[in-house]
N, C-alpha and C. Protein backbone atom coordinates (compact mmCIF):
# COMPACT_ATOMS: atom_id res chain seq x y z
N UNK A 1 0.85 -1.16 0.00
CA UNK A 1 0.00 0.00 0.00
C UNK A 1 0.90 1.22 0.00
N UNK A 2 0.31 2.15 -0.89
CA UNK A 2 1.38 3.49 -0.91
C UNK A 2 1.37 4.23 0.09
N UNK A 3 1.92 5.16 0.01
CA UNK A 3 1.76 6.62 1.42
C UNK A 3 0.26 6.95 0.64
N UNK A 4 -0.37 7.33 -0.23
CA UNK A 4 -1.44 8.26 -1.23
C UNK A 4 -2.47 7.78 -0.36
N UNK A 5 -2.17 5.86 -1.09
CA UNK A 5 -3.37 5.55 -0.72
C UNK A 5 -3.69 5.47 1.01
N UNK A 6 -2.71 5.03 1.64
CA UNK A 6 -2.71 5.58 3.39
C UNK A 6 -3.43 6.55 3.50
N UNK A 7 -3.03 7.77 3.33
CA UNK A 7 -3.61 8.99 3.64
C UNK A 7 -5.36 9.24 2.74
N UNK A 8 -5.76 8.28 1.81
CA UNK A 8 -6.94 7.98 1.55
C UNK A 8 -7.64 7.40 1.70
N UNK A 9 -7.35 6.48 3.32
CA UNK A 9 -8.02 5.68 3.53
C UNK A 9 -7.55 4.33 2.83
N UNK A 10 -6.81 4.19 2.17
CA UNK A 10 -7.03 2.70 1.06
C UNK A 10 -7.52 2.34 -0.20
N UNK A 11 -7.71 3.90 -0.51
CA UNK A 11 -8.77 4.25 -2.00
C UNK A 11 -7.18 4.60 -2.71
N UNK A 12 -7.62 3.31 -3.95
CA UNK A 12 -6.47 3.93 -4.58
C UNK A 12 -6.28 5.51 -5.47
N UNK A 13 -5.49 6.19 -5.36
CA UNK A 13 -5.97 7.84 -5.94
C UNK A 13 -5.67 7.85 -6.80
N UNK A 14 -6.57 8.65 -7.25
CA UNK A 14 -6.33 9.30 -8.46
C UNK A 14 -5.84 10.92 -8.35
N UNK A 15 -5.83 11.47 -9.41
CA UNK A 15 -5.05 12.68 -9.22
C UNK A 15 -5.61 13.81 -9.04
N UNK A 16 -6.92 13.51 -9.10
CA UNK A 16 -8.08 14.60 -8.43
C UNK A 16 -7.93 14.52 -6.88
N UNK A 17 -7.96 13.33 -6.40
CA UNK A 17 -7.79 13.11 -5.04
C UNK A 17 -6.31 13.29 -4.52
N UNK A 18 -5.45 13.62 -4.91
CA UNK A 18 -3.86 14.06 -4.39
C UNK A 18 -4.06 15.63 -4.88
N UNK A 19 -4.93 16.78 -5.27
CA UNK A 19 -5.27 17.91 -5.35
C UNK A 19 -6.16 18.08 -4.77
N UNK A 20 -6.91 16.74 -4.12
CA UNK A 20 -7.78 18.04 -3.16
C UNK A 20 -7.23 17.66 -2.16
N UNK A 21 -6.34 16.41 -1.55
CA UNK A 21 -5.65 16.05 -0.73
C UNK A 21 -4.69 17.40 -0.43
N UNK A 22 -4.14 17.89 -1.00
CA UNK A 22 -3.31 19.32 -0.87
C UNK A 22 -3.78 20.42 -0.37
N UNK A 23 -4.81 20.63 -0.56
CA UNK A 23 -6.04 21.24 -0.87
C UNK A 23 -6.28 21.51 0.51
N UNK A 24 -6.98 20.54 0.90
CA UNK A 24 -7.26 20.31 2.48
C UNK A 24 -6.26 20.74 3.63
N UNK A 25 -4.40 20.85 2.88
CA UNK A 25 -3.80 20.51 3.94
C UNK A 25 -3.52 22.28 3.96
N UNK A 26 -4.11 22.78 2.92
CA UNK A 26 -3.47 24.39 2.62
C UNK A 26 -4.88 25.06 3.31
N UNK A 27 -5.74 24.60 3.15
CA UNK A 27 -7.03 25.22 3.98
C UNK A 27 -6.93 25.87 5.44
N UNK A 28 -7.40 26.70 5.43
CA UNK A 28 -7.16 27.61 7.18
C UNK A 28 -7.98 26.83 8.24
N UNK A 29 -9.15 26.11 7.39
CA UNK A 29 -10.14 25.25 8.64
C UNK A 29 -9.42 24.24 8.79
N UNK A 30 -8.97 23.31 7.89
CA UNK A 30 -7.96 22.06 8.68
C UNK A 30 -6.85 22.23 9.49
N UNK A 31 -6.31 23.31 8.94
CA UNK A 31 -5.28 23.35 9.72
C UNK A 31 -5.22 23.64 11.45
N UNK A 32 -4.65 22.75 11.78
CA UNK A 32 -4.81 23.06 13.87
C UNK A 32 -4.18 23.95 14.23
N UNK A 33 -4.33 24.39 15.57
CA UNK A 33 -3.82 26.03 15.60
C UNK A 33 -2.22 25.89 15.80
N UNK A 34 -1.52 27.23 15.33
CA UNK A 34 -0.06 26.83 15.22
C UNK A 34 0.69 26.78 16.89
N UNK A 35 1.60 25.69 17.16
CA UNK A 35 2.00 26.01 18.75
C UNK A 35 3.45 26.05 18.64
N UNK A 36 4.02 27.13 19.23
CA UNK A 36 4.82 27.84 19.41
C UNK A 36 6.08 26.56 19.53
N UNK A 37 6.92 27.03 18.64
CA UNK A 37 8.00 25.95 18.71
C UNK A 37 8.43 26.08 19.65
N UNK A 38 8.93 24.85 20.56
CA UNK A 38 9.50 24.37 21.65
C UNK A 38 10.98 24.55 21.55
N UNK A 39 12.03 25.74 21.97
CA UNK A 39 13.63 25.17 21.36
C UNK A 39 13.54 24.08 21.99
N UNK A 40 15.23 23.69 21.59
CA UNK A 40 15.64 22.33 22.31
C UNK A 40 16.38 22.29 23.47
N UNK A 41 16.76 23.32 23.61
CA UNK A 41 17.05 23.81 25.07
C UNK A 41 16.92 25.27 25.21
N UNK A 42 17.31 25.79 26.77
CA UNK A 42 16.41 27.06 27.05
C UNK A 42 17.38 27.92 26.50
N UNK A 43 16.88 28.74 26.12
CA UNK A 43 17.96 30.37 25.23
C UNK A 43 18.81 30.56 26.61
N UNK A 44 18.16 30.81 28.35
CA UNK A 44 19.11 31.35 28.92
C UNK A 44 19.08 30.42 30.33
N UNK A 45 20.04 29.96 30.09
CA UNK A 45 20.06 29.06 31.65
C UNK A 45 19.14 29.45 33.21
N UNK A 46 18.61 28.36 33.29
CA UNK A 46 17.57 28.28 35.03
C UNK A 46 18.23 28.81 36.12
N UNK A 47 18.09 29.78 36.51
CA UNK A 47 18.94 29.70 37.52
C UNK A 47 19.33 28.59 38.81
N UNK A 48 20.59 28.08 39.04
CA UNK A 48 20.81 27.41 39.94
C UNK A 48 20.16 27.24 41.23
N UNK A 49 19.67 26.11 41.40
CA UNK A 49 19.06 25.81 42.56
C UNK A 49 19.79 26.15 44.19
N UNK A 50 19.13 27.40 44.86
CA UNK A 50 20.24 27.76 45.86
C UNK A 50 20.04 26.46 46.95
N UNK A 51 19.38 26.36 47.07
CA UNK A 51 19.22 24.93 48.23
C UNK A 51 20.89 23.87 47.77
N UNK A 52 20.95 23.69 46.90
CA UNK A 52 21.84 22.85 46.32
C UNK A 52 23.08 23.11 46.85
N UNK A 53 23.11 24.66 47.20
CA UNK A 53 24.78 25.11 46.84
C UNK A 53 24.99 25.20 47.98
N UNK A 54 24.27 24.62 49.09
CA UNK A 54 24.30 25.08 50.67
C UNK A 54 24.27 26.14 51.40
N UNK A 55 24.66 25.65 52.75
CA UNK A 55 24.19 27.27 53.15
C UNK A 55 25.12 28.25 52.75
N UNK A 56 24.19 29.19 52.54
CA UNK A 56 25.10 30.70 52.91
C UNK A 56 25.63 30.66 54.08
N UNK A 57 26.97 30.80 53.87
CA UNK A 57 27.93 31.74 54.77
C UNK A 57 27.99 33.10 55.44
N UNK A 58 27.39 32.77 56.92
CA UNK A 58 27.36 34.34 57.32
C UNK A 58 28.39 35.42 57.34
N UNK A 59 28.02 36.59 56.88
CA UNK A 59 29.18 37.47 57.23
C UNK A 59 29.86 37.41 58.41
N UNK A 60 31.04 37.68 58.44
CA UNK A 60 31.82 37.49 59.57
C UNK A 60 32.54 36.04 59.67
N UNK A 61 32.24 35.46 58.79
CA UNK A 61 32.55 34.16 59.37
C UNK A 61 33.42 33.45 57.89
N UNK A 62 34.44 33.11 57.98
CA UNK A 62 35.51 32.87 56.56
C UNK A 62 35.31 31.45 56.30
N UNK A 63 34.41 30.48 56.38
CA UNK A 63 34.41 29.31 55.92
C UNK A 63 33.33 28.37 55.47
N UNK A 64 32.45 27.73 54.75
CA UNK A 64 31.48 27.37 54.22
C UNK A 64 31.12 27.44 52.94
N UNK A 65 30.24 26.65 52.81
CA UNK A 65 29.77 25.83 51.39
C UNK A 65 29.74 27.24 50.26
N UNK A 66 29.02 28.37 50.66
CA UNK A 66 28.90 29.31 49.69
C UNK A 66 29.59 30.51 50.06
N UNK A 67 29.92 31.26 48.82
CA UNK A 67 30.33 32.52 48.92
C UNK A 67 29.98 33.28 49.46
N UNK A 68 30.48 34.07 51.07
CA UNK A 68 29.82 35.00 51.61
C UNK A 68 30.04 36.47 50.76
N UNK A 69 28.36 36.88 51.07
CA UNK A 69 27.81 38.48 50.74
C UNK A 69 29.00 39.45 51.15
N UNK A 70 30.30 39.25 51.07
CA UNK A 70 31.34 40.18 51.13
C UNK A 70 32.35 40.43 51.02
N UNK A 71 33.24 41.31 50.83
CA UNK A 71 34.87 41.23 50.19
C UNK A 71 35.46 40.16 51.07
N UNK A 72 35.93 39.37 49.51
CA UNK A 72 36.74 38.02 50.29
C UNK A 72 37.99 38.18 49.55
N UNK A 73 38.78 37.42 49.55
CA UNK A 73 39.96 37.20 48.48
C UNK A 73 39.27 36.31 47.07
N UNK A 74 38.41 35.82 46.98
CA UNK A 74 38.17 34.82 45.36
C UNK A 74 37.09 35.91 44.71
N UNK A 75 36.61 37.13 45.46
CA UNK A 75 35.75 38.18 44.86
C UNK A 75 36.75 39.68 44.47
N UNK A 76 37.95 39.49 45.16
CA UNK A 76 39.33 40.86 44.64
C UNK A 76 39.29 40.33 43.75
N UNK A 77 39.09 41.79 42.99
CA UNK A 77 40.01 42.04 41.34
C UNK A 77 41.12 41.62 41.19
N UNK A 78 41.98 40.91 42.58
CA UNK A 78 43.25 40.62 42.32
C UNK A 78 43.77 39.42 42.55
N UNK A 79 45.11 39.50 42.87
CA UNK A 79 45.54 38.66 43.50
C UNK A 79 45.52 38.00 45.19
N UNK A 80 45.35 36.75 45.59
CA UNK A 80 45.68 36.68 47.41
C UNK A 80 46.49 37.36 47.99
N UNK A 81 47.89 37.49 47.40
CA UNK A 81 48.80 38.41 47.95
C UNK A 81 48.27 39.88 47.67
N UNK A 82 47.81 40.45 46.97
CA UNK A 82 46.96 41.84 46.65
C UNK A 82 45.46 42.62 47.70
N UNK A 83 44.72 41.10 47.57
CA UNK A 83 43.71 41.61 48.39
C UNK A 83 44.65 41.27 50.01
N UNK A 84 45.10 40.41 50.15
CA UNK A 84 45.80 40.49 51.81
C UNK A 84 46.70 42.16 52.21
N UNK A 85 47.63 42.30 51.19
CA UNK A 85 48.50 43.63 51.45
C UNK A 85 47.18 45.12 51.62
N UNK A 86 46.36 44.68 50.42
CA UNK A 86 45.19 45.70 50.90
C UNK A 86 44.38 45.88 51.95
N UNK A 87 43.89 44.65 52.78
CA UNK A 87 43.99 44.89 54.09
C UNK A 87 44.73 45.51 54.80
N UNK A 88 45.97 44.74 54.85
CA UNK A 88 46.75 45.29 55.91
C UNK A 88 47.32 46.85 55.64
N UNK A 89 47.15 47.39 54.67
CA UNK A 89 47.78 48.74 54.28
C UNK A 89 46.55 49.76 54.55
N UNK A 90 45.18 49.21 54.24
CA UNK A 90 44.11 50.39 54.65
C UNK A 90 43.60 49.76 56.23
N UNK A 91 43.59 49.06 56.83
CA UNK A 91 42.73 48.42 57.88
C UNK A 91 44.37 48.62 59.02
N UNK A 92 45.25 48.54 59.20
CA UNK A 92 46.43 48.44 59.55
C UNK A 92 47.94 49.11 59.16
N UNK A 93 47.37 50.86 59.09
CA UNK A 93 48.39 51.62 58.58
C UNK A 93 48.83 52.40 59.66
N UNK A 94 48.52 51.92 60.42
CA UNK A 94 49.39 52.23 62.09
C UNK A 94 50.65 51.50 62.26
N UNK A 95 50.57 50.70 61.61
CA UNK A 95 51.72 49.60 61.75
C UNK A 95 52.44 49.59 60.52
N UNK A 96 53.71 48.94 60.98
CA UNK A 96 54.77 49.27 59.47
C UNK A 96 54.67 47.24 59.07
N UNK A 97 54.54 47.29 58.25
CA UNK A 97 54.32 45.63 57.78
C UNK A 97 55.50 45.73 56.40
N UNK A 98 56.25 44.44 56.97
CA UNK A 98 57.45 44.01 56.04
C UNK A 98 57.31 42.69 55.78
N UNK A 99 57.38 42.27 54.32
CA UNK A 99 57.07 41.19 53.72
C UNK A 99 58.60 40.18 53.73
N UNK A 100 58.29 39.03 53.72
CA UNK A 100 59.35 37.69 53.68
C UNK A 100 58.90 36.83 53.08
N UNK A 101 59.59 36.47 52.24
CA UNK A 101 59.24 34.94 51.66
C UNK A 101 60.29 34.10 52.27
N UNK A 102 59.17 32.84 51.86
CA UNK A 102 60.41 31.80 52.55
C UNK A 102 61.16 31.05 51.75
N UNK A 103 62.51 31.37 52.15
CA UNK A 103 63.46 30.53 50.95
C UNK A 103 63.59 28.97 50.43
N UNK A 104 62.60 28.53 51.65
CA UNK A 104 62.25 27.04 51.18
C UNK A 104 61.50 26.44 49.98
N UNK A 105 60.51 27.68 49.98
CA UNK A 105 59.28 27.04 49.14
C UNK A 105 58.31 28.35 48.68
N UNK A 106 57.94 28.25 47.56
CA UNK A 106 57.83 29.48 46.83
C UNK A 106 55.78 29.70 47.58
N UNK A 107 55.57 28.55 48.46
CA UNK A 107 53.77 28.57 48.61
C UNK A 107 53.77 28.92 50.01
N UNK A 108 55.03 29.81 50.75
CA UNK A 108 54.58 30.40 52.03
C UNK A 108 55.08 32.02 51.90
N UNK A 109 54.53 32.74 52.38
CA UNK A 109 54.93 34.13 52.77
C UNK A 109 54.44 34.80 53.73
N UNK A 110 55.37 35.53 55.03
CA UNK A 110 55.20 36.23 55.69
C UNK A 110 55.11 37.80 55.94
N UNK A 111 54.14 37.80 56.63
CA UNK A 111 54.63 39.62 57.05
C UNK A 111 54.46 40.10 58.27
N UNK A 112 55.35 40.73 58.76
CA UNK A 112 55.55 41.22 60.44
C UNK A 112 55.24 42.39 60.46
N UNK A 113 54.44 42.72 61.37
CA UNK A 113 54.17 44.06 61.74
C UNK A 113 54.50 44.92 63.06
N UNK A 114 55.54 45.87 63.10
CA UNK A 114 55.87 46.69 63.67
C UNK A 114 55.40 47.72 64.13
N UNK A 115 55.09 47.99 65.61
CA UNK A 115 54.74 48.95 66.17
C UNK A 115 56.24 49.64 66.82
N UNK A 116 56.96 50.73 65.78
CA UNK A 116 58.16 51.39 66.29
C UNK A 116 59.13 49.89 65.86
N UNK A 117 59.32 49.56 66.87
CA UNK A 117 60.43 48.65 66.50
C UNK A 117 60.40 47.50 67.07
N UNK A 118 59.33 47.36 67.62
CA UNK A 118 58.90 46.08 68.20
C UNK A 118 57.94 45.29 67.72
N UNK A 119 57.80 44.11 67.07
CA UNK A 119 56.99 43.07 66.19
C UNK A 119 55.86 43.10 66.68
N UNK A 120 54.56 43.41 66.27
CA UNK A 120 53.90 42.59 67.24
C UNK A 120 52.27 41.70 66.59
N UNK A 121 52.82 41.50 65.42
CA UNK A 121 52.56 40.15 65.07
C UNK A 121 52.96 39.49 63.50
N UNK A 122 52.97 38.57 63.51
CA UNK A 122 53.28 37.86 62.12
C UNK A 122 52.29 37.38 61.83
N UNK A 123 51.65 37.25 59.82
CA UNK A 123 50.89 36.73 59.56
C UNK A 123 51.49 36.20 58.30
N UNK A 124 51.15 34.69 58.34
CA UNK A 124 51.65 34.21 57.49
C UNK A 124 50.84 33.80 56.18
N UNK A 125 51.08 34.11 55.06
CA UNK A 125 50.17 33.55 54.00
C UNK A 125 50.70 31.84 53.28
N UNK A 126 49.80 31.24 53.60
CA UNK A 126 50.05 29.48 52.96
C UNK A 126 49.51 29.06 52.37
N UNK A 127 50.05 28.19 51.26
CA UNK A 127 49.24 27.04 50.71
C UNK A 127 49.17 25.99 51.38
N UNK A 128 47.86 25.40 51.27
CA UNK A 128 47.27 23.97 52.14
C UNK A 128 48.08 23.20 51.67
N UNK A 129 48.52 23.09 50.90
CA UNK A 129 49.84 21.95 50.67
C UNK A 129 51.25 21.70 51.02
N UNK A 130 51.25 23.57 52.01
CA UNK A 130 52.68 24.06 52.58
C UNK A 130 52.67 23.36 53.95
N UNK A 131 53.97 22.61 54.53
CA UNK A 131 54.13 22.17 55.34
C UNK A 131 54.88 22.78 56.57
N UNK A 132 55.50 24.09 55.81
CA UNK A 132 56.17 24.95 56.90
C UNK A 132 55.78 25.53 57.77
N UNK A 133 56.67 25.35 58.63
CA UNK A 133 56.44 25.27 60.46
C UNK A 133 57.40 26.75 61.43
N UNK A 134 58.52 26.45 60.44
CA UNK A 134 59.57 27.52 60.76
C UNK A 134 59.05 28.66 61.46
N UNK A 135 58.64 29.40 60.80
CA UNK A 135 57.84 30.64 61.38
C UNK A 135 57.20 30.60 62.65
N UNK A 136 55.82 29.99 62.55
CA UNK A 136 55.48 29.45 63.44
C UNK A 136 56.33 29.21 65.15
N UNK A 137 57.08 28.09 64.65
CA UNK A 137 58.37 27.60 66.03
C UNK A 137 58.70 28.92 66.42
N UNK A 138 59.20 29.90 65.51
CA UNK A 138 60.01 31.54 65.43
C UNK A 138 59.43 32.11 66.70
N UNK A 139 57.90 32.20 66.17
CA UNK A 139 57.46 33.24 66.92
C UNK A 139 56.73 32.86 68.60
N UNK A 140 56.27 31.57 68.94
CA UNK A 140 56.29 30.88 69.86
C UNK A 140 57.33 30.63 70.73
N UNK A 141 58.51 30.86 70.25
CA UNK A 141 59.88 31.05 70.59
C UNK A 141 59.96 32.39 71.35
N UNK A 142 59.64 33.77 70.34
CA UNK A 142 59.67 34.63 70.99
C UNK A 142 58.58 35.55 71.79
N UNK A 143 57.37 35.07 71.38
CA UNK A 143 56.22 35.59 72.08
C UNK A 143 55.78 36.27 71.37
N UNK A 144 56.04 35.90 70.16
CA UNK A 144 55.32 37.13 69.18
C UNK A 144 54.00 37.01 68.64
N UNK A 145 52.98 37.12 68.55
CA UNK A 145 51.58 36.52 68.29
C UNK A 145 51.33 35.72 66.84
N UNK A 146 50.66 35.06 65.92
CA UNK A 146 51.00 34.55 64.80
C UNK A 146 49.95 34.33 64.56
N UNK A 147 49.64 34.62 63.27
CA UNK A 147 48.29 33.98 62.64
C UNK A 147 48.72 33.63 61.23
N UNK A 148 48.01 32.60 60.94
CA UNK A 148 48.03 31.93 59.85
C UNK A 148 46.93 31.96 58.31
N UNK A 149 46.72 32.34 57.30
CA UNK A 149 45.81 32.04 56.25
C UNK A 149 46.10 31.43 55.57
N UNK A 150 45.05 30.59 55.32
CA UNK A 150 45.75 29.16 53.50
C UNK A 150 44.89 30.22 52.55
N UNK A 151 45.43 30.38 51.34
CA UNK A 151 44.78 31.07 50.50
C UNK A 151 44.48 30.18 49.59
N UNK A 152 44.44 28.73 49.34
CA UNK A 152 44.08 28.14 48.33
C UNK A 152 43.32 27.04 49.49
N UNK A 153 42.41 26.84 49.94
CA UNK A 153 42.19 25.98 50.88
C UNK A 153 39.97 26.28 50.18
N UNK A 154 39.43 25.13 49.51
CA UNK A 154 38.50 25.35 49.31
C UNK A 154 37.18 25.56 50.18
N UNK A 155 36.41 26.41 50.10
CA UNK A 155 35.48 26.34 51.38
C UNK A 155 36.45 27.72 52.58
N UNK A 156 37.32 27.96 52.60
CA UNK A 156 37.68 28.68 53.14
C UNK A 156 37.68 30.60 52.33
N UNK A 157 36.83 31.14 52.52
CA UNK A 157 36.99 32.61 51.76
C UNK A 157 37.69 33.81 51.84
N UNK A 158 38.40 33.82 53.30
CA UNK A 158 39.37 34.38 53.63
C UNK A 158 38.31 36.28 54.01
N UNK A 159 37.41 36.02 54.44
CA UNK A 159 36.77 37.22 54.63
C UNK A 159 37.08 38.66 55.07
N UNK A 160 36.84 39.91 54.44
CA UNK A 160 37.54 40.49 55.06
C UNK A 160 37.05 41.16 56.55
N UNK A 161 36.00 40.98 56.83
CA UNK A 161 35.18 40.89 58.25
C UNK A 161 36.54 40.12 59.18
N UNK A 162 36.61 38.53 58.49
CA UNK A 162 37.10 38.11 59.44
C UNK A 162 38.72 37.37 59.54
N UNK A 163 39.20 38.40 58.41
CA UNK A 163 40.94 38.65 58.29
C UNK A 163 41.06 39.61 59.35
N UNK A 164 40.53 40.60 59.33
CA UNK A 164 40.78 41.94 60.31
C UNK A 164 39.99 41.71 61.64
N UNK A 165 38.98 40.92 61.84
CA UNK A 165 39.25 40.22 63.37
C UNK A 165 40.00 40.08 64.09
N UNK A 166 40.75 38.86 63.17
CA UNK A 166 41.61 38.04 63.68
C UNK A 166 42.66 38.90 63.70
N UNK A 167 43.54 39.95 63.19
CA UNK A 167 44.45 40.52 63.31
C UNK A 167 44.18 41.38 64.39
N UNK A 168 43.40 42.00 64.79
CA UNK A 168 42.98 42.81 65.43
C UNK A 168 43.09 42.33 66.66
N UNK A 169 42.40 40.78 67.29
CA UNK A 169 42.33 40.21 67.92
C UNK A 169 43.95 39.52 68.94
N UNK A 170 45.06 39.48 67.65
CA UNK A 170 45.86 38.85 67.99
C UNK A 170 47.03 39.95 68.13
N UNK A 171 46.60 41.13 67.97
CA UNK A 171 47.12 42.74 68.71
C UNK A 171 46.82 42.93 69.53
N UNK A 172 45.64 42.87 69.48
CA UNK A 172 45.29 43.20 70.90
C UNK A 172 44.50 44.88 70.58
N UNK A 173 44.12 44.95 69.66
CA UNK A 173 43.90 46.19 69.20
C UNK A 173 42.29 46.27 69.18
């Protein structure tokens, strides 16, 4: 059986009947109403399900599933070493802060901060993969206060709420 005669029921056609067969399909009454093509996927992505991405991270607080609502280091225009020195140069320009790297390993760096001529604290910048201790021993040695940041440590945002806490905190300021 052909496609013709299919679409005729089974009547074999003739060629009057494949013109009005056309006929019918060009007509405004047969035709069903037109529905809006479906793309095949959406022009502009769903937005992400926030439930998914966990909780928000409260301000003040440098660690958790989502990006906290405030200047962190992975939201600077810059670099970790950039947004950290920018802290400490507008939040901590009472103090004279001198930078060290460590000659061991290119994923630690320090900076001491001087009130006159007396230290009074070190903060060290690390990678979670840095094992150095040196510093650390240094200043436990001398009583000098110490704080630590991993700047590549995921889940950790490095906040600036709660960078300048903690510095603040470990001054005594």
């Amino acid at each position: 059986m052909s496609l013709l005669s299919k679409l005729l029921n089974g009547k074999k056609p003739t060629l009057d009947d494949v013109v009005d067969l056309f006929k019918e399909k060009d007509a405004p009454a047969a035709k069903p109403a037109a529905q809006p093509a479906k793309p095949a996927c959406s022009p502009r992505p769903e937005p992400l399900d926030q439930q998914s991405l966990g909780e928000e991270t409260p301000i003040g607080r440098s660690w958790g599933e989502r990006m906290p609502n405030e200047p962190n280091q992975y939201n600077y225009p810059g670099s970790y070493r950039q947004y950290f020195e920018d802290i400490f140069r507008t939040e901590f320009a009472a103090y004279r802060a001198v930078r060290s790297e460590n000659p061991l390993t290119s994923r630690a760096s320090s900076y001491t901060f001087y009130s006159g001529d007396s230290p009074v604290l070190v903060v060290e910048l690390l990678s979670r993969k840095c094992e150095a201790n040196k510093v650390r021993k240094n200043c436990r040695k001398s009583g000098t206060p110490y704080l630590r940041f991993y700047y590549d440590y995921e889940g950790w945002w490095n906040a600036r709420s709660y960078v300048v806490r903690r510095m603040r905190e470990a001054i005594g300021a």
